[in-house]
PDB file of N, CA and C in Angstrom:
ATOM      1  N   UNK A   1       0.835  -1.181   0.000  1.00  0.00           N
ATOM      2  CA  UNK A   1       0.000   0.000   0.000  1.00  0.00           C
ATOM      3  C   UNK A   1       0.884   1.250   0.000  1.00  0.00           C
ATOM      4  N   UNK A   2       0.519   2.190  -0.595  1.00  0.00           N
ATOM      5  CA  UNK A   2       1.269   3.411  -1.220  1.00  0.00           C
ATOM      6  C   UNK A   2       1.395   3.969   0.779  1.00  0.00           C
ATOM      7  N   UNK A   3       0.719   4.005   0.929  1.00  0.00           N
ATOM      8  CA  UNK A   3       0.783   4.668   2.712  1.00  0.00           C
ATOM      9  C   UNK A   3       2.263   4.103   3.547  1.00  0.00           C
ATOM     10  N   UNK A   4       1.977   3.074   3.342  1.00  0.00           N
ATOM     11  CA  UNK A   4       3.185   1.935   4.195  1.00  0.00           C
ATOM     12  C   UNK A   4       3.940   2.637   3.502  1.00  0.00           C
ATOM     13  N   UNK A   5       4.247   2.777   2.567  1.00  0.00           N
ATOM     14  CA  UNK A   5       5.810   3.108   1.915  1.00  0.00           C
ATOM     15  C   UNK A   5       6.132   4.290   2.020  1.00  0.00           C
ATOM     16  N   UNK A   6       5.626   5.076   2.619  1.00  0.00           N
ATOM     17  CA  UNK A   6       5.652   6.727   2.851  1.00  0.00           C
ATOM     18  C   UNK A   6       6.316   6.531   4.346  1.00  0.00           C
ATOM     19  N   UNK A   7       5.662   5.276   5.302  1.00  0.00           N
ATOM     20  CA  UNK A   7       5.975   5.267   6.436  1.00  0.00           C
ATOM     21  C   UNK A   7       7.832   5.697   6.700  1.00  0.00           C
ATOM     22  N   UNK A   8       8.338   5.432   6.176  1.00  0.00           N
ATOM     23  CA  UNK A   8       9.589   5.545   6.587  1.00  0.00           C
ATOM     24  C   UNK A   8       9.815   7.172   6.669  1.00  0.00           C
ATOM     25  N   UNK A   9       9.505   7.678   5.311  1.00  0.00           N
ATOM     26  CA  UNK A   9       9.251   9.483   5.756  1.00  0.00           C
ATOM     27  C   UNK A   9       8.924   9.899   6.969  1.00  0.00           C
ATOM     28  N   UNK A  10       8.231   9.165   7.411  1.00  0.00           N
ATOM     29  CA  UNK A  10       7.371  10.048   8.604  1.00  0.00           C
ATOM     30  C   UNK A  10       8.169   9.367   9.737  1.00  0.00           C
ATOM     31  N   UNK A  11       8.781   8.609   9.819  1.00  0.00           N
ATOM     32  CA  UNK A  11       9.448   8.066  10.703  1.00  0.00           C
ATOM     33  C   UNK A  11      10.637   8.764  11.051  1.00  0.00           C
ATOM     34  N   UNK A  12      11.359   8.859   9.764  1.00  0.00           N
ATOM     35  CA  UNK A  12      12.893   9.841  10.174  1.00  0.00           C
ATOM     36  C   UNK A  12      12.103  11.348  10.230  1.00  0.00           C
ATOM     37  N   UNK A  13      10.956  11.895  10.140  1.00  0.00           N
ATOM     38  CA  UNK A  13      10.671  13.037  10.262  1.00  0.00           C
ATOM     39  C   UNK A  13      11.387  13.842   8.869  1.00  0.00           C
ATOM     40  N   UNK A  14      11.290  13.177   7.697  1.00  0.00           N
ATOM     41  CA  UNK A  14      12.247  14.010   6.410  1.00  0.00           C
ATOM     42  C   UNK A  14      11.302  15.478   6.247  1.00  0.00           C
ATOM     43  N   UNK A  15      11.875  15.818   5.571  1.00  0.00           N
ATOM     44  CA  UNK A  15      11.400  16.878   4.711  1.00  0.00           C
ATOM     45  C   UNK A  15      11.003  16.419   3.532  1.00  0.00           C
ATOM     46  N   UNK A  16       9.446  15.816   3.322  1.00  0.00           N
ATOM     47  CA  UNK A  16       8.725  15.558   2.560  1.00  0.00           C
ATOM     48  C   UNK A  16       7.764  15.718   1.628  1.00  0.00           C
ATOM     49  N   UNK A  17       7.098  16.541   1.067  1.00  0.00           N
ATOM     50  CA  UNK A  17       5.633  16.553   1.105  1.00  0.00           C
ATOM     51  C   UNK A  17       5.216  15.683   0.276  1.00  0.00           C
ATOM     52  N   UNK A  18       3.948  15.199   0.619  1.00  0.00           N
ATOM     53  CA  UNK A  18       3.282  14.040  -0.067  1.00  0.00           C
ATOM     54  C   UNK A  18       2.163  14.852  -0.316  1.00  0.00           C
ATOM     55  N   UNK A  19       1.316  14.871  -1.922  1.00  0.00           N
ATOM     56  CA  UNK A  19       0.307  14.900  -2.201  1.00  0.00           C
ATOM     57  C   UNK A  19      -0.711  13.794  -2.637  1.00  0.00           C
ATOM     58  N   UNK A  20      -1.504  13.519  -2.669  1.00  0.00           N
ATOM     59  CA  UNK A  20      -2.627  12.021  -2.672  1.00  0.00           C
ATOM     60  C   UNK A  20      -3.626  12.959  -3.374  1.00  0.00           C
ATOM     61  N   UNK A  21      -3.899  12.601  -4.864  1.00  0.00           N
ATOM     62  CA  UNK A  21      -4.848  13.230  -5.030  1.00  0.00           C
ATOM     63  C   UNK A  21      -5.843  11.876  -5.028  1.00  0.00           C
ATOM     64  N   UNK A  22      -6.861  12.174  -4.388  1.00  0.00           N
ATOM     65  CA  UNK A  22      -7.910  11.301  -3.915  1.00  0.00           C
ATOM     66  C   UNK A  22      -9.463  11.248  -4.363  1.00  0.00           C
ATOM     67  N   UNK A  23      -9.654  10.194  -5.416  1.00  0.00           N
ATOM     68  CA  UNK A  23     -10.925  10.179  -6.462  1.00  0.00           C
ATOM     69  C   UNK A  23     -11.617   8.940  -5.760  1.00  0.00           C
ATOM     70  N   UNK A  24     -11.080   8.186  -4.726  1.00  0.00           N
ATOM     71  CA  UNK A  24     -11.812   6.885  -4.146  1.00  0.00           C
ATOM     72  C   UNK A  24     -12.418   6.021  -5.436  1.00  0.00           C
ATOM     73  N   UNK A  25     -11.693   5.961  -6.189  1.00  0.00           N
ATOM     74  CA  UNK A  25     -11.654   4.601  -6.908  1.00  0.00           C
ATOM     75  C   UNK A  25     -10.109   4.134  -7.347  1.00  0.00           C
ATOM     76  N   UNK A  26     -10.306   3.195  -8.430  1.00  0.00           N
ATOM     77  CA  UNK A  26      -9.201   2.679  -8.868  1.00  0.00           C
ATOM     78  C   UNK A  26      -9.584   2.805 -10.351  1.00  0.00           C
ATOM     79  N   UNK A  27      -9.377   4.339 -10.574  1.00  0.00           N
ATOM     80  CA  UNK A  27      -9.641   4.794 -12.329  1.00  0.00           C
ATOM     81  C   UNK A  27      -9.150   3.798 -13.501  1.00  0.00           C
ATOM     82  N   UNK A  28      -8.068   3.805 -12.716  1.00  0.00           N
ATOM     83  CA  UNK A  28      -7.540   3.323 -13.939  1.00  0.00           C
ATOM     84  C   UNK A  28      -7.718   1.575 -14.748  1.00  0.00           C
ATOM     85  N   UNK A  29      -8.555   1.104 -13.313  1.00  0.00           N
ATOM     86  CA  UNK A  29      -9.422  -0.441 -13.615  1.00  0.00           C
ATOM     87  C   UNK A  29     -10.620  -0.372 -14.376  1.00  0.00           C
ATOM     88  N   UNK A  30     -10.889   1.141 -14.107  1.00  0.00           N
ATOM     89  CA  UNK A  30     -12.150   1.432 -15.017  1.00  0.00           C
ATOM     90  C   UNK A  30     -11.788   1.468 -16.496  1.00  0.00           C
ATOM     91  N   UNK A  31     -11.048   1.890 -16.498  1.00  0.00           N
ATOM     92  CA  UNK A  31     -10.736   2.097 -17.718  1.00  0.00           C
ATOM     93  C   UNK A  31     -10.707   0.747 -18.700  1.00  0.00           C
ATOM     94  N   UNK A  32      -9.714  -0.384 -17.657  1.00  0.00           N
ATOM     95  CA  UNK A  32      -9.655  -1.352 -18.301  1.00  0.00           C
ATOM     96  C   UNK A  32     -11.013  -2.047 -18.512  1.00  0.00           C
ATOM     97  N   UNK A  33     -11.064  -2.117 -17.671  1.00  0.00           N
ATOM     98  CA  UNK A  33     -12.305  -2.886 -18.013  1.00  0.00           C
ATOM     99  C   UNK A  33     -13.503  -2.087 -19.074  1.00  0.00           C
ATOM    100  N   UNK A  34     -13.557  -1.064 -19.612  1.00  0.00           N
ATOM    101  CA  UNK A  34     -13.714  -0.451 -20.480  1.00  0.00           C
ATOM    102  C   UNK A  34     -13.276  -0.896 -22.159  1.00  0.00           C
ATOM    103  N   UNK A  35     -11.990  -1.077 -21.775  1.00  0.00           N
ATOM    104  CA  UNK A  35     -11.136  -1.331 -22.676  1.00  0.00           C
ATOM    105  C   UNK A  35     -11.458  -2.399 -23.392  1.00  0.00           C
ATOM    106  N   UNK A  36     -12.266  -3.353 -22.410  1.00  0.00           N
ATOM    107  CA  UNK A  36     -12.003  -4.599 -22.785  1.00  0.00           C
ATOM    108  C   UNK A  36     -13.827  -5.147 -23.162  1.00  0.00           C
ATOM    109  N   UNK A  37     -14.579  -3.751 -23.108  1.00  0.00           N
ATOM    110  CA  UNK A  37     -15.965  -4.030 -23.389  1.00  0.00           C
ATOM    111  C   UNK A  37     -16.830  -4.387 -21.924  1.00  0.00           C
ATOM    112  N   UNK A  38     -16.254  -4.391 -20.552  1.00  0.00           N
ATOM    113  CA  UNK A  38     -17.144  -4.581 -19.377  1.00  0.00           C
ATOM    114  C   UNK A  38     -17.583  -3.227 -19.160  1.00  0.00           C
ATOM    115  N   UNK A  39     -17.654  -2.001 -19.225  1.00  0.00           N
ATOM    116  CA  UNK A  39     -18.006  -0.929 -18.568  1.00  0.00           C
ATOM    117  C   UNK A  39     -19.313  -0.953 -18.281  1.00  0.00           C
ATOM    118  N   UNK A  40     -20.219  -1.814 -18.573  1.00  0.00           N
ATOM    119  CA  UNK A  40     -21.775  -1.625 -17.834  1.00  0.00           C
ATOM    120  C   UNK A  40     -21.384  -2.967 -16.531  1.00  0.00           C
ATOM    121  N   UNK A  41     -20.751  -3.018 -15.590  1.00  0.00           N
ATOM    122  CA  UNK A  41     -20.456  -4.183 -15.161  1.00  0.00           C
ATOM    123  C   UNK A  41     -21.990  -3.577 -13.695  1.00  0.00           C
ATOM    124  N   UNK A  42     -21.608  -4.882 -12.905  1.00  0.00           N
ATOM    125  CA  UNK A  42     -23.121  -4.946 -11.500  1.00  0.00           C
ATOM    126  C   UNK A  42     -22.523  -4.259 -10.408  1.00  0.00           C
ATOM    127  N   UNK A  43     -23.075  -3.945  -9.563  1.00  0.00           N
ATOM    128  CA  UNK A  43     -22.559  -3.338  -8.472  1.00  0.00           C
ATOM    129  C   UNK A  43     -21.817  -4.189  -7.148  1.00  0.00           C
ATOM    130  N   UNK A  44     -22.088  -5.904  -7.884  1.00  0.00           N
ATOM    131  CA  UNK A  44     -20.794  -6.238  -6.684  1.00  0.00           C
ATOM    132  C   UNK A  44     -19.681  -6.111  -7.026  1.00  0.00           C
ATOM    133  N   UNK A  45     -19.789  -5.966  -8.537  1.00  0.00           N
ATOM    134  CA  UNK A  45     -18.166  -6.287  -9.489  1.00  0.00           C
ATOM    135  C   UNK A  45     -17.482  -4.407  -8.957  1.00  0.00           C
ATOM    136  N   UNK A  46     -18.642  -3.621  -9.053  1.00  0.00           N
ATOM    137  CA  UNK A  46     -18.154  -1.835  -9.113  1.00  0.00           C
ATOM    138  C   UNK A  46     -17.725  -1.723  -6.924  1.00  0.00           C
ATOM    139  N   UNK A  47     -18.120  -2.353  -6.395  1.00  0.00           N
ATOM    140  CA  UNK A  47     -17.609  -2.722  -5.040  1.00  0.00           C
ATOM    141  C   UNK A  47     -16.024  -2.895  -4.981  1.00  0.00           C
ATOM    142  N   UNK A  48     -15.631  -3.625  -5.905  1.00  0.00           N
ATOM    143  CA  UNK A  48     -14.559  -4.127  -6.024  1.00  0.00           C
ATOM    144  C   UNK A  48     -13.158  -3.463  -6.376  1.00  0.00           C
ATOM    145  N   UNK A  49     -13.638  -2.196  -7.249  1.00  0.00           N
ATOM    146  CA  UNK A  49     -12.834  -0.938  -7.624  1.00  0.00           C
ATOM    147  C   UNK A  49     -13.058   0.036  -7.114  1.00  0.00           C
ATOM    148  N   UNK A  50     -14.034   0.325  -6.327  1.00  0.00           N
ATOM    149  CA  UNK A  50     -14.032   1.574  -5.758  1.00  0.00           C
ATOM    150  C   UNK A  50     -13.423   1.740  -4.461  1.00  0.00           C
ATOM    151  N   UNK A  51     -13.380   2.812  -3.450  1.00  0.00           N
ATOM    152  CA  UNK A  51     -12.870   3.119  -2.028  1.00  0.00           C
ATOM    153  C   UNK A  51     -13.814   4.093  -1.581  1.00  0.00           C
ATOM    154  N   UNK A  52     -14.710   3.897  -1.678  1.00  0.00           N
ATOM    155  CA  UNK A  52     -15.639   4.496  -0.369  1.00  0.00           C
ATOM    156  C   UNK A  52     -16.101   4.062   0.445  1.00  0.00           C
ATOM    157  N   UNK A  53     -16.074   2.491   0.382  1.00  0.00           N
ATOM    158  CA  UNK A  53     -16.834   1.893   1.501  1.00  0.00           C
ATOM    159  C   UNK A  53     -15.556   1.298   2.647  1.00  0.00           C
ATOM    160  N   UNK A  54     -14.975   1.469   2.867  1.00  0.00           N
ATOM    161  CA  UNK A  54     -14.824   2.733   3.930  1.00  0.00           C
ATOM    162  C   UNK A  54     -14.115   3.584   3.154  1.00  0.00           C
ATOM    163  N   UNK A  55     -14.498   4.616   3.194  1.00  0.00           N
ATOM    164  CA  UNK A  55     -13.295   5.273   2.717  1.00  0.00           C
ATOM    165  C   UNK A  55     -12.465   6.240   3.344  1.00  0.00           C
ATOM    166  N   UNK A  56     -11.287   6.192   2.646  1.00  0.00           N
ATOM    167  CA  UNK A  56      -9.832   6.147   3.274  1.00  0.00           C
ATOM    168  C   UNK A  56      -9.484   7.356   3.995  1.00  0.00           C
ATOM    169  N   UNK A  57      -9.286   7.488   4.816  1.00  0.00           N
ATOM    170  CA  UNK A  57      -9.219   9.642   5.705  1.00  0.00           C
ATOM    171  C   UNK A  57      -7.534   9.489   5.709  1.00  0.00           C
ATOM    172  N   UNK A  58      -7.006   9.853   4.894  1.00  0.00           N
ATOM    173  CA  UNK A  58      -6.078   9.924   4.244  1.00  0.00           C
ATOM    174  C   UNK A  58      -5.055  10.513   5.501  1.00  0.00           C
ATOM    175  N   UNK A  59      -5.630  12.283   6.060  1.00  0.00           N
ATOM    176  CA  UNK A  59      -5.302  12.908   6.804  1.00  0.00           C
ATOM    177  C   UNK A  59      -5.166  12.528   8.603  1.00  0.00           C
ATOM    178  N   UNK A  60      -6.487  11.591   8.798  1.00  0.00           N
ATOM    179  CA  UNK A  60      -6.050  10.711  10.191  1.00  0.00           C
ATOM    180  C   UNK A  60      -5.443   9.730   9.912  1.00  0.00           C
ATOM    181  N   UNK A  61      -5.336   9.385   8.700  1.00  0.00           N
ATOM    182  CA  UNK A  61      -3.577   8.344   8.884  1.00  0.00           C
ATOM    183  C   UNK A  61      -2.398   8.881   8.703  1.00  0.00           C
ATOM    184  N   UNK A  62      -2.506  10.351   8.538  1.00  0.00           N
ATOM    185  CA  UNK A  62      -1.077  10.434   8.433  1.00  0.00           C
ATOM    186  C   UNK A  62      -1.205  11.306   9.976  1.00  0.00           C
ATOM    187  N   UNK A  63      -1.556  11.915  10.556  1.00  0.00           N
ATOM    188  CA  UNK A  63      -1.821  12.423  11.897  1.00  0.00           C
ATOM    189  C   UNK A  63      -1.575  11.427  12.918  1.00  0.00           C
ATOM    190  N   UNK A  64      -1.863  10.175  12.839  1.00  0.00           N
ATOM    191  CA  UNK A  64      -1.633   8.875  13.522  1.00  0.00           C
ATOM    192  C   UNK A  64      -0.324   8.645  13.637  1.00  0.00           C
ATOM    193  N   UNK A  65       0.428   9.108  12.443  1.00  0.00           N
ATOM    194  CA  UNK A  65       1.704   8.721  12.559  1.00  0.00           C
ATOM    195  C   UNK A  65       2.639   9.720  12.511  1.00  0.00           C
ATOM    196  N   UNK A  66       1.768  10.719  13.267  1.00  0.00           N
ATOM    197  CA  UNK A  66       2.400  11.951  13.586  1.00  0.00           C
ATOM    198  C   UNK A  66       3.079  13.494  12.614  1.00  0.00           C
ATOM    199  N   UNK A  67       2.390  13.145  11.724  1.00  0.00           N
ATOM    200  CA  UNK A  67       2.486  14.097  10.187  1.00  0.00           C
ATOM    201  C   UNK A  67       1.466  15.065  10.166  1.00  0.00           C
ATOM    202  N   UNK A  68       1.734  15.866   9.855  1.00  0.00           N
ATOM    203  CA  UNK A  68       0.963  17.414   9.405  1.00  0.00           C
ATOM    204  C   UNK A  68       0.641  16.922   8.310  1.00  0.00           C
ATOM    205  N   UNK A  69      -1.287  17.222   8.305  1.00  0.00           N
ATOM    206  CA  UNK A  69      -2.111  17.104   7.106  1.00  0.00           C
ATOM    207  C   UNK A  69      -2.908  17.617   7.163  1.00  0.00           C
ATOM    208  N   UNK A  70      -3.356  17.975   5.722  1.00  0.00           N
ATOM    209  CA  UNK A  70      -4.768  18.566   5.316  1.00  0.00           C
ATOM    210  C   UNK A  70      -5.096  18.151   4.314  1.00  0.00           C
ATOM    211  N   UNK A  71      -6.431  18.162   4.326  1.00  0.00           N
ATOM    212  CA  UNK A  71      -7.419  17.703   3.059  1.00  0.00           C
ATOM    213  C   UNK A  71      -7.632  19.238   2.649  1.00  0.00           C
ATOM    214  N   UNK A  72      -7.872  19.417   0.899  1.00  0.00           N
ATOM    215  CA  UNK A  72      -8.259  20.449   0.160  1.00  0.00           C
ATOM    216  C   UNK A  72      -8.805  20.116  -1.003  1.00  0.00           C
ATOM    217  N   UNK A  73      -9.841  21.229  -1.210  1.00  0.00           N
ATOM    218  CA  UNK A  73     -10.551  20.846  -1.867  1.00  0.00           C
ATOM    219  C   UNK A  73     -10.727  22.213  -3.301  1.00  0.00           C
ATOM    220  N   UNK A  74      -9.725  22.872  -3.188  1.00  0.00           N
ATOM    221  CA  UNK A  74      -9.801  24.365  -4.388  1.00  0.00           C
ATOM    222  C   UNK A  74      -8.293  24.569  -4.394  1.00  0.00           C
ATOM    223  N   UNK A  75      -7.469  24.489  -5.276  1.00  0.00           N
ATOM    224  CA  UNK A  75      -6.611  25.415  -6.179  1.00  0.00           C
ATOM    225  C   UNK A  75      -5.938  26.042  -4.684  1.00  0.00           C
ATOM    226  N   UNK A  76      -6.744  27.170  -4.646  1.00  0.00           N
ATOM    227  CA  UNK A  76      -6.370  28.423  -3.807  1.00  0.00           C
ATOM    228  C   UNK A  76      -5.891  27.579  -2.284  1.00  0.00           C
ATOM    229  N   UNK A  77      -6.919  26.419  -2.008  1.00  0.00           N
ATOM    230  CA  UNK A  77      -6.075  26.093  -0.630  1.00  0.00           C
ATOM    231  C   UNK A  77      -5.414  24.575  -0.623  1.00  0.00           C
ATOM    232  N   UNK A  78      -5.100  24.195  -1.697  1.00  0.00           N
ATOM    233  CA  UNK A  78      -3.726  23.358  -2.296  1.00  0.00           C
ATOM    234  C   UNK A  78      -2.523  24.321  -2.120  1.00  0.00           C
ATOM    235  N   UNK A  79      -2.527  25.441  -2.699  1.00  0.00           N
ATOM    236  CA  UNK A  79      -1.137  26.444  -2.403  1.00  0.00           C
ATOM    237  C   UNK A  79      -1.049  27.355  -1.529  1.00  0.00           C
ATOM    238  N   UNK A  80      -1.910  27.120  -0.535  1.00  0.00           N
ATOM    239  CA  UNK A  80      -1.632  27.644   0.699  1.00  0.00           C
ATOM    240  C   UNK A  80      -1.248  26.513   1.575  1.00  0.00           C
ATOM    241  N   UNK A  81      -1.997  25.591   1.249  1.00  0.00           N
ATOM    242  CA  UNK A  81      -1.103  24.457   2.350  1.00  0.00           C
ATOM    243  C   UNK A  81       0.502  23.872   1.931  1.00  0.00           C
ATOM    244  N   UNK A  82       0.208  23.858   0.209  1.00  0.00           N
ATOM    245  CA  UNK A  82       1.605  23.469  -0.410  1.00  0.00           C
ATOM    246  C   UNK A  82       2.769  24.390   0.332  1.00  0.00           C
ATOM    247  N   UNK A  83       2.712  25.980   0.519  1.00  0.00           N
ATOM    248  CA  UNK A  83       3.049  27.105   0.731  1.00  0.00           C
ATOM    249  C   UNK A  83       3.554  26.837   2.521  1.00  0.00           C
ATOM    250  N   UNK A  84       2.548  26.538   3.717  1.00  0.00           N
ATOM    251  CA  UNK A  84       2.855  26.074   4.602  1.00  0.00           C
ATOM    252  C   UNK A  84       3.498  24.864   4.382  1.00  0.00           C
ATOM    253  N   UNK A  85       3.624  23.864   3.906  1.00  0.00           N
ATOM    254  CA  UNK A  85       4.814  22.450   4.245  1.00  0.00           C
ATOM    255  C   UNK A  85       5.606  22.842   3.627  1.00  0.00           C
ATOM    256  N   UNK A  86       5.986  23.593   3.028  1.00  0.00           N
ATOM    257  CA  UNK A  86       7.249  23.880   1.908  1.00  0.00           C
ATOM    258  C   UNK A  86       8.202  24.967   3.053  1.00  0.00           C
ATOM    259  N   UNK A  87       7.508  25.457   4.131  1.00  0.00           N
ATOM    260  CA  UNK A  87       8.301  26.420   4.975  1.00  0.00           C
ATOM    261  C   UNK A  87       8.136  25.759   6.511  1.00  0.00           C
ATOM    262  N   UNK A  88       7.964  24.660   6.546  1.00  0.00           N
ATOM    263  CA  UNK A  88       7.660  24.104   7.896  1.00  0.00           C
ATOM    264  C   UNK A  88       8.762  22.926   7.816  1.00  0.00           C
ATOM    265  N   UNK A  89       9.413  22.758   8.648  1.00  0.00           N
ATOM    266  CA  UNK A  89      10.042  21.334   8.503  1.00  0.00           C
ATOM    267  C   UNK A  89       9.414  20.329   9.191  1.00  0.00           C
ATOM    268  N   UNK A  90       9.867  18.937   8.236  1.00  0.00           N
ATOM    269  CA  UNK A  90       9.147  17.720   8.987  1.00  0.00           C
ATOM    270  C   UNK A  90       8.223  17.154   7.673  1.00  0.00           C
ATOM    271  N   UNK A  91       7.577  15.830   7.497  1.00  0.00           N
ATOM    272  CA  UNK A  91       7.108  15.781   6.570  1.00  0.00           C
ATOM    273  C   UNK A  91       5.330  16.096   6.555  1.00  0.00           C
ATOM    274  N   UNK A  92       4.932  15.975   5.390  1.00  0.00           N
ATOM    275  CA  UNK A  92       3.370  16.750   5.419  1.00  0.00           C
ATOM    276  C   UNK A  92       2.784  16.375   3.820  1.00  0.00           C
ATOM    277  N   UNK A  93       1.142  15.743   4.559  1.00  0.00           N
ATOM    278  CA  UNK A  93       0.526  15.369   3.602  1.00  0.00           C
ATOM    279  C   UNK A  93      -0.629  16.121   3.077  1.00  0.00           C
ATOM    280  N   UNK A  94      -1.057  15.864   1.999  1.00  0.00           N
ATOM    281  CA  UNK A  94      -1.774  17.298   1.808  1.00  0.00           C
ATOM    282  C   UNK A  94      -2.950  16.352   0.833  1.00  0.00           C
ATOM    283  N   UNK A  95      -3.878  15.853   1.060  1.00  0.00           N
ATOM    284  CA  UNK A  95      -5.118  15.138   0.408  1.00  0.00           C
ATOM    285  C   UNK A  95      -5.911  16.022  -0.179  1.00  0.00           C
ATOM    286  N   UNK A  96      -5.760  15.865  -1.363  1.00  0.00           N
ATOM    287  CA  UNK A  96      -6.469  16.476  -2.708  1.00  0.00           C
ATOM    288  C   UNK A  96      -7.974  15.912  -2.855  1.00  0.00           C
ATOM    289  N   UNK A  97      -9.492  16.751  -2.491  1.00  0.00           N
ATOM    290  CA  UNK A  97     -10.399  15.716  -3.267  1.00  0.00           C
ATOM    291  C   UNK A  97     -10.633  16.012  -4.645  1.00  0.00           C
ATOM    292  N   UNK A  98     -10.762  14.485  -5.408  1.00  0.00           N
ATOM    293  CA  UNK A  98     -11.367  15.414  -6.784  1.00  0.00           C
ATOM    294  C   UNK A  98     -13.273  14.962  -6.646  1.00  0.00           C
TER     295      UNK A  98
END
C-alpha cells in the first residue's frame, strides 16, 4: 500500500511533502475494463474498484503517525497548504479531493 511506503518518511521526520490526489476509486481499472468491453459491469463487481466503503481519511492516517495534514478541496487552498509544508520542517501530507 502506497501509505506503508511513505511510512519511513514520517518516521525519520524528512522533509517531505506528499500529495494524494484522492478520487476513491481505482480509475484506472475502469478504464480497463472499459477497454475490454465490461463498462456496464453490477454493483458487486463496481464494489470491487471503488474506495468508499470505507473510505480512506487519508489525513487521520497520516496524523496517527504523527504528520501534518490537510485535506483540500480548491486550487487556492492546495497552495496555501503546499506554501505552509514547503516552509515548515518535517514531513506533510496534503489530500487532494477530486
Amino acid at each position: 500500500m502506497l501509505f506503508w511506503n511513505l511510512r519511513p518518511h514520517f518516521h525519520e521526520k524528512l522533509d517531505v511533502i506528499t500529495v494524494i490526489f484522492a478520487n476513491h476509486a481505482y480509475k484506472i481499472l475502469e478504464g480497463e475494463l472499459e477497454r475490454v468491453g465490461l463498462a456496464g459491469i453490477g454493483p458487486k463487481a463496481r464494489d470491487l474498484i471503488d474506495l468508499v466503503r470505507p473510505e480512506l481519511d487519508w489525513v487521520r492516517l497520516a496524523n496517527g503517525m504523527g504528520v501534518n495534514a490537510a485535506k483540500v478541496d480548491t486550487a487556492e487552498k492546495f497552495n496555501r497548504q503546499l506554501e505552509a509544508a514547503i516552509y515548515t520542517p518535517g514531513p506533510h501530507l496534503i489530500e487532494v479531493t477530486l
